[in-house]
Each structure stands twice: as C-alpha cells, then as structure tokens.
Protein backbone atom coordinates (compact mmCIF):
# COMPACT_ATOMS: atom_id res chain seq x y z
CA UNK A 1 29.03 3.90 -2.71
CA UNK A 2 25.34 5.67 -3.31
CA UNK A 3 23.51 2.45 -2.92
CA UNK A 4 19.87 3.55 -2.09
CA UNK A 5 17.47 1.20 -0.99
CA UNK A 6 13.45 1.97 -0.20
CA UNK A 7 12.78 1.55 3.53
CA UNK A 8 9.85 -1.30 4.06
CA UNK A 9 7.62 1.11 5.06
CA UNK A 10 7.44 2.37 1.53
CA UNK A 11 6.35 -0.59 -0.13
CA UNK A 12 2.59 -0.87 1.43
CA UNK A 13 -0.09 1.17 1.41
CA UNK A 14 -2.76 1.80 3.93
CA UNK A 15 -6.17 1.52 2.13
CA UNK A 16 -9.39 3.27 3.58
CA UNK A 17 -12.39 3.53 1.75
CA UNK A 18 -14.58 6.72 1.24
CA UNK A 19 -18.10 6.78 1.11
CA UNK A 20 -19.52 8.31 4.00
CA UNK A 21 -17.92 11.15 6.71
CA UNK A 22 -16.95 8.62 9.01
CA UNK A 23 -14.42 7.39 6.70
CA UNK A 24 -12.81 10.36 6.03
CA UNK A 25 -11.97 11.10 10.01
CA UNK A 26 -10.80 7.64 9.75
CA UNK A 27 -8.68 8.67 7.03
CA UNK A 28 -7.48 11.40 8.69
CA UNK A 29 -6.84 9.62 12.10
CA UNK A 30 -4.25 7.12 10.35
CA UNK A 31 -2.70 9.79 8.51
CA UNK A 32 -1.92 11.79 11.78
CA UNK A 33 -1.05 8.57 12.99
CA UNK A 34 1.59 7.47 10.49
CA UNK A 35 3.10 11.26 10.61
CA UNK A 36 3.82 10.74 14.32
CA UNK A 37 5.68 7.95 13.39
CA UNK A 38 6.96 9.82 10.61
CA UNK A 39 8.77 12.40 12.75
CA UNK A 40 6.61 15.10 11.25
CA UNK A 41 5.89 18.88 13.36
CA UNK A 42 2.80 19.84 14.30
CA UNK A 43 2.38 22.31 10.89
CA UNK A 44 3.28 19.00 8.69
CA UNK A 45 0.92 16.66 10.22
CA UNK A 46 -1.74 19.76 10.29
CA UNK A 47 -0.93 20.46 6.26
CA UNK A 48 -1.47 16.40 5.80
CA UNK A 49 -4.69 16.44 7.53
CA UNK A 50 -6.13 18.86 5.43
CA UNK A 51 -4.79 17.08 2.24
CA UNK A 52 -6.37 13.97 3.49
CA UNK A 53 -9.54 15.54 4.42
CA UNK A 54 -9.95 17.64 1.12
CA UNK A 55 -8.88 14.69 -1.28
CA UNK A 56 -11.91 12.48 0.82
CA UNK A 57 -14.62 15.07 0.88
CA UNK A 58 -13.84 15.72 -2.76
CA UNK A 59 -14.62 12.34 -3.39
CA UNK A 60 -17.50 12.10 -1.27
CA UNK A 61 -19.14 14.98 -3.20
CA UNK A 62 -18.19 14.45 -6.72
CA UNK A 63 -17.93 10.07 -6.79
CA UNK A 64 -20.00 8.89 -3.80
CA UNK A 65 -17.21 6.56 -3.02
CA UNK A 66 -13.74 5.83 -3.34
CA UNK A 67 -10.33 4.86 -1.74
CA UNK A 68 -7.62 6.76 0.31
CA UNK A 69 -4.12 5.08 -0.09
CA UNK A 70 -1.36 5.97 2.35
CA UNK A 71 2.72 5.10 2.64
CA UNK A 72 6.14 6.60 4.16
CA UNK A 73 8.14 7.77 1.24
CA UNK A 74 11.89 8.43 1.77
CA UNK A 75 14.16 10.12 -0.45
CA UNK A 76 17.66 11.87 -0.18
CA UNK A 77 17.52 11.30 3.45
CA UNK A 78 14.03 12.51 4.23
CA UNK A 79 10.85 11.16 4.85
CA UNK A 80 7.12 12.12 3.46
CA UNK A 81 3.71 10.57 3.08
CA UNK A 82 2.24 9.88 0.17
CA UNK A 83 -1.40 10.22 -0.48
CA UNK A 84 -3.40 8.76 -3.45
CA UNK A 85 -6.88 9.53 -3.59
CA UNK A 86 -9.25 7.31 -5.99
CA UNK A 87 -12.29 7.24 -7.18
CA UNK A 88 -14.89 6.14 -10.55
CA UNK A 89 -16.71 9.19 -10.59
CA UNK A 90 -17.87 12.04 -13.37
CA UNK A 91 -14.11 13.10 -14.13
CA UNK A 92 -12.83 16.32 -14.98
CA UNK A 93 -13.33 17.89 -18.24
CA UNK A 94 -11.45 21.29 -17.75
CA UNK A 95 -8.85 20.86 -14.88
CA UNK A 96 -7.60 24.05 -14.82
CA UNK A 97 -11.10 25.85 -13.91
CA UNK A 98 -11.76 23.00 -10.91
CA UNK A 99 -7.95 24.20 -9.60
CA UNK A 100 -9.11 27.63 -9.18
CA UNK A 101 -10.08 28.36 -5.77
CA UNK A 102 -14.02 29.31 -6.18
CA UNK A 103 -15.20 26.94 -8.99
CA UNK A 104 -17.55 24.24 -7.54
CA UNK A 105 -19.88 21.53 -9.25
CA UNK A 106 -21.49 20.53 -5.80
CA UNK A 107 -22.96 23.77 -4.33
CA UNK A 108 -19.69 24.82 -2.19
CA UNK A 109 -16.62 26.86 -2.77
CA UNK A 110 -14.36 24.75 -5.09
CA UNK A 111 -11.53 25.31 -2.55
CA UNK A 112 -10.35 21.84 -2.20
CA UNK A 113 -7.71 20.98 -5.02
CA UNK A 114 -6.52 24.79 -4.62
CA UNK A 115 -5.51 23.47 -1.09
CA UNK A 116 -4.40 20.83 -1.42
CA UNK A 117 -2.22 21.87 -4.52
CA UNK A 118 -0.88 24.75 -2.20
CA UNK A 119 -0.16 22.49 1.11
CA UNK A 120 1.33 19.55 -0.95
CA UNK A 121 5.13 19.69 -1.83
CA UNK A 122 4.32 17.55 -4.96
CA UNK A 123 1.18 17.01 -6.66
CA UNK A 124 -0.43 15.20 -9.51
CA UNK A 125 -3.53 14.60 -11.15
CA UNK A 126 -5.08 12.56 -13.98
CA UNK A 127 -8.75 12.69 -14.56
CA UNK A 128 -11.21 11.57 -17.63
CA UNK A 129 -14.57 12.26 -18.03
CA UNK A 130 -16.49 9.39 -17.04
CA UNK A 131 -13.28 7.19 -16.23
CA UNK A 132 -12.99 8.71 -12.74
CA UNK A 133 -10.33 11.42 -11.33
CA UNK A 134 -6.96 10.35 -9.41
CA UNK A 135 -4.71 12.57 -7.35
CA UNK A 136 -1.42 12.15 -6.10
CA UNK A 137 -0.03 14.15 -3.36
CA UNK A 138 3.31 14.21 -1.35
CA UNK A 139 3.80 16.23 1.84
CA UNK A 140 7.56 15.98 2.86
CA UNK A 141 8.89 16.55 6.62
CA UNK A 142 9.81 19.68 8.01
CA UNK A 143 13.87 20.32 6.81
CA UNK A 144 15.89 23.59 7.25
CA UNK A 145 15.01 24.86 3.85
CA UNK A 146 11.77 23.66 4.11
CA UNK A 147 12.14 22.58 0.26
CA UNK A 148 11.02 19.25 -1.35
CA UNK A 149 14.32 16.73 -1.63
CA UNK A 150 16.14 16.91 -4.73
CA UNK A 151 14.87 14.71 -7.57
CA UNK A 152 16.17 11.26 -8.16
CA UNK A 153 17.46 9.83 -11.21
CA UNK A 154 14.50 6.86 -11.31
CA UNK A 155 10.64 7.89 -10.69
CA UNK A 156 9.65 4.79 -9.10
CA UNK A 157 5.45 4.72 -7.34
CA UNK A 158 3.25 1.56 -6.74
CA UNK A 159 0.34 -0.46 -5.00
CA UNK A 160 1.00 -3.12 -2.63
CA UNK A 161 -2.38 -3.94 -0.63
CA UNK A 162 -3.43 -7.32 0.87
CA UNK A 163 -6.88 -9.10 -0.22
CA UNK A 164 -9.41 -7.14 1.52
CA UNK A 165 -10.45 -10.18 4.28
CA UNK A 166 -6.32 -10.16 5.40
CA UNK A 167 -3.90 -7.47 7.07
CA UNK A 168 -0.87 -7.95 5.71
CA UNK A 169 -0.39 -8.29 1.59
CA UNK A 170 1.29 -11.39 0.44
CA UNK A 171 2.81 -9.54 -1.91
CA UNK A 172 6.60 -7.55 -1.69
CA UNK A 173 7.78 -5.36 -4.17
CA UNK A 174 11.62 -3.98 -3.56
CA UNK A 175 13.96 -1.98 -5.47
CA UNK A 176 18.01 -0.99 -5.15
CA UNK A 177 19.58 1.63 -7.29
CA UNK A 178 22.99 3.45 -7.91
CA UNK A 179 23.55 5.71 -10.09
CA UNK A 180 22.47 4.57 -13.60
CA UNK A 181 21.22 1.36 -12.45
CA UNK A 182 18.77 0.02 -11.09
CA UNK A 183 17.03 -3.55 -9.92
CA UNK A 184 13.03 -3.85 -9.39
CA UNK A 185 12.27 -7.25 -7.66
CA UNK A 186 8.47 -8.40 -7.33
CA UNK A 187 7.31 -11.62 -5.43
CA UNK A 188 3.39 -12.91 -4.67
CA UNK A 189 3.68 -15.51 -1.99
CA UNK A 190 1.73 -18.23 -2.76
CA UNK A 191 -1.47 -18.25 -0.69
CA UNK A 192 -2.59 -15.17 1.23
CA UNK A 193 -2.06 -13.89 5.10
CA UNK A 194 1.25 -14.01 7.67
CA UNK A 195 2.83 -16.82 5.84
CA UNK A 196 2.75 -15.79 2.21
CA UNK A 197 4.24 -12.79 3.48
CA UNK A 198 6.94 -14.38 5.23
CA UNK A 199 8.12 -15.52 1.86
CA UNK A 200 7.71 -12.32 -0.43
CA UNK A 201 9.25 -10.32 2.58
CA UNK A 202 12.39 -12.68 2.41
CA UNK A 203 12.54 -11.90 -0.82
CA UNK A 204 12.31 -8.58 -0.31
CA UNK A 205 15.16 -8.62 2.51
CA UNK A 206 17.56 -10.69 0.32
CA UNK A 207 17.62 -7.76 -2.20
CA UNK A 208 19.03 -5.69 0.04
CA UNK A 209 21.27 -7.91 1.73
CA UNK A 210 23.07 -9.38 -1.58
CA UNK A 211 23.19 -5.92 -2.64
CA UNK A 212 26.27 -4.42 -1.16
CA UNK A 213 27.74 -2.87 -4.44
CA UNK A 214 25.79 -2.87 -7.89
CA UNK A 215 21.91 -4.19 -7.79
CA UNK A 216 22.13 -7.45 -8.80
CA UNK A 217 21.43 -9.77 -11.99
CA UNK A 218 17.87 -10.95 -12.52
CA UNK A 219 19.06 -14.95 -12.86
CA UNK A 220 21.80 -14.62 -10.03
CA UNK A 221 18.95 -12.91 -7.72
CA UNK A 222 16.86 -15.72 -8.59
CA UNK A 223 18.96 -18.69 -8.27
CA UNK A 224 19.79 -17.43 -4.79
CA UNK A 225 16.32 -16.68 -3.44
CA UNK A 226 15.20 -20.30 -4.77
CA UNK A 227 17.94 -21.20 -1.49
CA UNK A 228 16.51 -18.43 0.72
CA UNK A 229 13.19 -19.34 0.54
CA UNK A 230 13.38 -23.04 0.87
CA UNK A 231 11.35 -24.14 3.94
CA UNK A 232 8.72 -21.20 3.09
CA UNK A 233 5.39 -21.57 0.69
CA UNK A 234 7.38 -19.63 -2.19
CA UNK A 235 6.45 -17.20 -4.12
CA UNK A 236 6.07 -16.30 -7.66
CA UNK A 237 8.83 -13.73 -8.29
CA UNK A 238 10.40 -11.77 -11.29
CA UNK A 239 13.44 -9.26 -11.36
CA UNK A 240 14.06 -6.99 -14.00
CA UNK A 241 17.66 -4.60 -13.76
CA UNK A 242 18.10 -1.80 -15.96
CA UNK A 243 21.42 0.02 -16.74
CA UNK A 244 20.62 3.06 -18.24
CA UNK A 245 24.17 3.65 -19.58
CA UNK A 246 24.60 0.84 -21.37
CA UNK A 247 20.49 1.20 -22.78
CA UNK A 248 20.06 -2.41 -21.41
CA UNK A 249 16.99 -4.01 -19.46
CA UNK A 250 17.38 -7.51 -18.59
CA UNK A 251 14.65 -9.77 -16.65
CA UNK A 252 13.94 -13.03 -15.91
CA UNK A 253 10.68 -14.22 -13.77
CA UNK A 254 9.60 -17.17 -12.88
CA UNK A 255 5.66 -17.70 -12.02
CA UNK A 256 2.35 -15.50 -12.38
CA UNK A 257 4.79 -12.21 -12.37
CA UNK A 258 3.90 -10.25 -15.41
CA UNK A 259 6.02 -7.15 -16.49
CA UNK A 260 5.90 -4.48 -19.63
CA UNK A 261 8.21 -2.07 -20.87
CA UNK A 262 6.37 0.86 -23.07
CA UNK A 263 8.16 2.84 -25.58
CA UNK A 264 6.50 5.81 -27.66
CA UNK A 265 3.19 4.26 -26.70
CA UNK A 266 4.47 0.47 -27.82
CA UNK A 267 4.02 -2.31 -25.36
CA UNK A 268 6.55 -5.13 -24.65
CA UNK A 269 6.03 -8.11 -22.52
CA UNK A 270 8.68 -9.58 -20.52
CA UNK A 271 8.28 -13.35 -20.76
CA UNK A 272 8.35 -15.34 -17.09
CA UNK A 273 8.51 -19.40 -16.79
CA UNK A 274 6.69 -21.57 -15.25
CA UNK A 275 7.69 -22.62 -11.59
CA UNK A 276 7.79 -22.13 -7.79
CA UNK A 277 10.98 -19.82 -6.25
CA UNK A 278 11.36 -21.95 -3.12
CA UNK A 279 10.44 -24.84 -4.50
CA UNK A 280 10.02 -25.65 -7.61
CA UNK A 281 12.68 -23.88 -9.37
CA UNK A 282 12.29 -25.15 -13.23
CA UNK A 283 13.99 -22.48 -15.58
CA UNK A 284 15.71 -19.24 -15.30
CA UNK A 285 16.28 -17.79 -18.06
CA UNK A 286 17.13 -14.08 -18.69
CA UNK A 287 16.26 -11.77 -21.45
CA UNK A 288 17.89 -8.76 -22.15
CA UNK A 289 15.86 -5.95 -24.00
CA UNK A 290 17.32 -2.28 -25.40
CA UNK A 291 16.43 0.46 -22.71
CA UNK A 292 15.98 3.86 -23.35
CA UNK A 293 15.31 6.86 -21.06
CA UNK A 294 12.17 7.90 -22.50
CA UNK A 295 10.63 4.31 -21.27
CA UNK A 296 8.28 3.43 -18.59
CA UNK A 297 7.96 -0.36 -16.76
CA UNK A 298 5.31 -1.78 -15.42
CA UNK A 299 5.35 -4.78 -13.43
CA UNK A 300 2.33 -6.39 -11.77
CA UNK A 301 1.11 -9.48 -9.29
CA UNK A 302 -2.27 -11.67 -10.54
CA UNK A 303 -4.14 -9.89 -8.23
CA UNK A 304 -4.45 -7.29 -11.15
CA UNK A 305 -5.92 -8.24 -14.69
CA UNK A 306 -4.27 -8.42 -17.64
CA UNK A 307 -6.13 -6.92 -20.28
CA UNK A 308 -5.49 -3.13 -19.02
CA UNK A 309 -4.13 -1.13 -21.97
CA UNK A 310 -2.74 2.42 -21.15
CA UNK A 311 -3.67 3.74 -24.63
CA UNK A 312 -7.22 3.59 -22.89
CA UNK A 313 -5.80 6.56 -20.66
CA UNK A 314 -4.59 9.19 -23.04
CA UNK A 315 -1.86 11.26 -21.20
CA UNK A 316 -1.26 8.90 -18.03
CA UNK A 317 2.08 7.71 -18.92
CA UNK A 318 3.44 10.68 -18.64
CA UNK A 319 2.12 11.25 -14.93
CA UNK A 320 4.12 10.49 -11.94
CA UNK A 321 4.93 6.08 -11.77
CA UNK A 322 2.82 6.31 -8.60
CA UNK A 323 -0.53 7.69 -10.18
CA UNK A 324 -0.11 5.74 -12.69
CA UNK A 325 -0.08 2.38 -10.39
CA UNK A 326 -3.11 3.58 -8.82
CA UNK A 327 -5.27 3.88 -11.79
CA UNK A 328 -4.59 0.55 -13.10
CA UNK A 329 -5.29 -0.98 -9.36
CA UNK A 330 -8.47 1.24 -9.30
CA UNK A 331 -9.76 -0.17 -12.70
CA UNK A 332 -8.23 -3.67 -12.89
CA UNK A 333 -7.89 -5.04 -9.44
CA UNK A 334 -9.28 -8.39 -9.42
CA UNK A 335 -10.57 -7.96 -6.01
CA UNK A 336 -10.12 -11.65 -4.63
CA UNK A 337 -5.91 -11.90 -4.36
CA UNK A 338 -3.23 -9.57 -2.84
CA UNK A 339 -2.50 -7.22 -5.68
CA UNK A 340 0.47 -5.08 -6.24
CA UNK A 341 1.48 -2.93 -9.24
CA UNK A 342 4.76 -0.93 -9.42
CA UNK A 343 5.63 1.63 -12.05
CA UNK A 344 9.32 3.11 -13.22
CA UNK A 345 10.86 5.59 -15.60
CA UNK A 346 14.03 7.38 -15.11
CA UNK A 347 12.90 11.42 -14.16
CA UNK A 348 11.59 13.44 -16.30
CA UNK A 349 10.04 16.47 -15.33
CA UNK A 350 5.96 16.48 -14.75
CA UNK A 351 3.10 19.35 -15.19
CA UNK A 352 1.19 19.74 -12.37
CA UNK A 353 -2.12 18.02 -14.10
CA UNK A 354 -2.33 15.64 -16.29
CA UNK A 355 -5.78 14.84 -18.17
CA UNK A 356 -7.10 12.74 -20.95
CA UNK A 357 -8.34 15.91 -22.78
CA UNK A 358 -6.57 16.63 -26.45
C-alpha cells in the first residue's frame, strides 16, 4: 500500500502580519524557528530567511501592510516550508519586468522576487492591478540531489488559521490519498479555542485511523465520526472522495461546510444538511457528481464568505491549490470565526507567474 497521509503540521498556518520592520524580523524569527524543527541545514534555513525577509519588505514597500503565512509541507518523504505572502496593494501590471533583477517601483534595486524566485524550489505568483499581489513559495530540505520531490498525482494547498483573539484554529482540514483516489475531510468545531479544536482534531485523527487501505466513503466517514465525537461540542463537517479513474466525486456534509467543484470556469455546489456531527446527527446523505481531471475543488469553513466568485480573478485557477486558498482568505475572510479554505486538482503542470493580465 501507498497510503499517504499529510502530517498535522501541514494543516495550520502561522500568520504574522506586515506593516512595519519589526514584523518582518518577527517573521523571520518563526521561520528559522519552524526550520529547526524542520530538520533543515544551515544554507536551507539561511535561503528561507531571505525568502521570508524579501516577500515582507516587498510588501512593506509596495502595500503598506499585509500577512506572512507559514506551514511544514511533506511530500515523497521530505519536508519543506511553505511561505505565502499577502497583501491588497497596487498589483502588478507586467510581471515579467518586476522579476528582473534591477526593475524597482520604490526607489531600490528590484532584487527581491529575482531572489526569491532563485532561492525557492517552487514558486508562484498571482497579482492584479489594484486587487493586490500573492506569492507562493516552497523551500524544500537539504536531500542528496538537492532536487525538489517528485510531483504528486493531487495538488492539494489551504488556510487553516484560528480567529485572531485565539491560538489554536477550531477548524481541521485532513486529507488521505492512494493512487487515483483521494478523500478531503473538513470540520469547524462549534465554538472557538482548545475545545472546538479537540473536536475538529478528532476528526481529523479518525481519517487517518479508519484509513488503513482505500480513503474512505463520505457517509461511512460520517456516520462513524458522529460516534467519535460524542462527548465533544461537535463540529460541522463535510467529506468529499474523488476517484479519478472511475471520473466520480462523491460528498456528503452535514452543517455550515460549503464545497464547489469548477469545471471550464463552471461552478457546482455540493449540497450539506442541516445538523451537528457529535450530536445532532439528522441526515447523511451522499451525492455523487462526474469528476474530471481538468477540475479544481474548493471547500471552505463560515469563517470565509460566500459570495467570492473566481471569475473575479482571471487566471487564478490555474495557479498552484495553495495560492489560490490564500487569495480567497485574503479577500473574503470574515474576520470574526476560525476560517479555513482548502483547494485540490489532480497535477497539472504550472508557469512560474500567473497574472490577471489578457
């Protein structure tokens, strides 16, 4: 069996805000922090410090103020750190030009996405004039060849971050895969702090755990957390499983849970019942959609709105799952709940940039 399962780590981000040069060393502290903890050398944790550094002094000059996102990403047996750097500022009308090292709309050498594109093993950008600029970078461990792991069959990025008075998220987001299939679970524990997490996390757990062989059924999964979580809060949850070779994506949610599969630009919303897993367990009921490779998902908590519309974002659905996440929490976090948002496709291969210019 291939059964591969995100560590925890992967599933929260550290958030630091930018808008003054204290913020970026603090920034840059947690990110030499995490690769410590990470296992990283001393020339992976340097290149991540200047990636951090850049990304946040970029936004500093060009925004005024934005957000730093950090998480442990693992994949074919190695770890990275992922770095998304936000902000609501002028955009980018010719990407190419700010890449090259020299070019500078703030009185100093544009060297900063040069770098950062140079000392990242995987980048991305999206950027808009007047809708703000968003990057995405990976720096990977140290291996023998030195070489970014192979790429998986699913693209999977997202959000998890906790209402901004708590420290941990209520939220848990998990996903199992072999092969050509593929489960995404999602639960928002009802309330906020310690104890709401305590009931998405067993959620989260119980994924893995049932999931010895093939990732699991949407209904079965959610029949037996409604057992596991009895004698917790409970937690809005919903589960969607896709089998690529058989062009099938089922789901069934129950609860504030909402979920949308795109194809070709056309929306579909996955339909969720009312009711409490853990407690008040009304309905499941699962609904099984066609799947086809070229299609993205997109499954959020209610700590994000509802009325985002990617055809607002010309070209973003073709960035990496993880950018794209971070866009929608930038523009249509709520700001008073947990919020999580998690984006899949199956891989396809990415450009380096991505704008909203035709």
């Amino acid at each position: 069996m291939n059964l591969a399962a995100l560590s925890p780590d992967a599933f929260r981000q550290q958030r630091f805000p930018i808008g003054e040069p204290s913020e970026i060393a603090a920034a840059r502290r947690a990110g030499n922090t995490l690769a410590r903890r990470v296992g990283f050398d001393e020339v992976r944790a340097g290149q991540l410090a200047i990636v951090i550094s850049e990304a946040a002094t970029n936004i500093l000059k060009h925004a005024g103020h934005g957000e730093i996102l950090l998480r442990k990403v693992t994949r074919g047996g190695a770890d990275g750190i992922e770095v998304l750097a936000l902000d609501k500022g002028p955009g980018m009308r010719n990407v190419r030009q700010y890449m090259e090292d020299g070019h500078s709309t703030a009185g100093t050498y544009g060297v900063g996405l040069g770098a950062i594109r140079r000392l990242s093993q995987e980048f991305d950008l999206y950027s808009m004039p007047g809708l703000g600029t968003a990057l995405r970078m990976v720096v990977w461990g140290a291996t023998a060849s030195a070489a970014t792991p192979p790429a998986p069959h699913w693209q999977i990025g997202g959000v998890c971050l906790p209402l901004a008075s708590e420290e941990v998220s209520g939220d848990a987001w998990n996903v199992v895969c072999q092969a050509d299939e593929l489960s995404l679970m999602m639960a928002d524990g009802l309330g906020h702090g310690p104890m709401a997490a305590e009931a998405s996390e067993t959620a989260s757990a119980l994924l893995d755990t049932c999931s010895p062989g093939l990732p699991p059924l949407p209904g079965n999964f959610l029949k037996l957390a409604h057992g596991a979580l009895n004698g917790t809060r409970g937690a809005a949850m919903a589960v969607a499983h896709i089998d690529s070779t058989r062009g099938e994506l089922r789901f069934a949610g129950v609860g504030n849970i909402a979920a949308c599969a795109f194809d070709a630009g056309q929306g579909r919303h996955l339909l969720s019942h009312n009711g409490i897993v853990g407690s008040n367990l009304r309905k499941v009921q699962e609904f099984v959609h066609p799947w086809k490779s070229s299609m993205l998902l997109v499954m959020h908590s209610d700590g994000l709105h509802t009325r985002w519309d990617l055809d607002q974002y010309p070209g973003l659905a073709q960035c990496h799952p993880s950018l794209i996440a971070g866009v929608l929490y930038r523009d249509f976090t709520r700001g008073r709940d947990d919020v999580s948002v998690v984006a899949l496709r199956e891989h396809a291969a990415i450009g380096d940039e991505h704008t909203g210019d035709a």
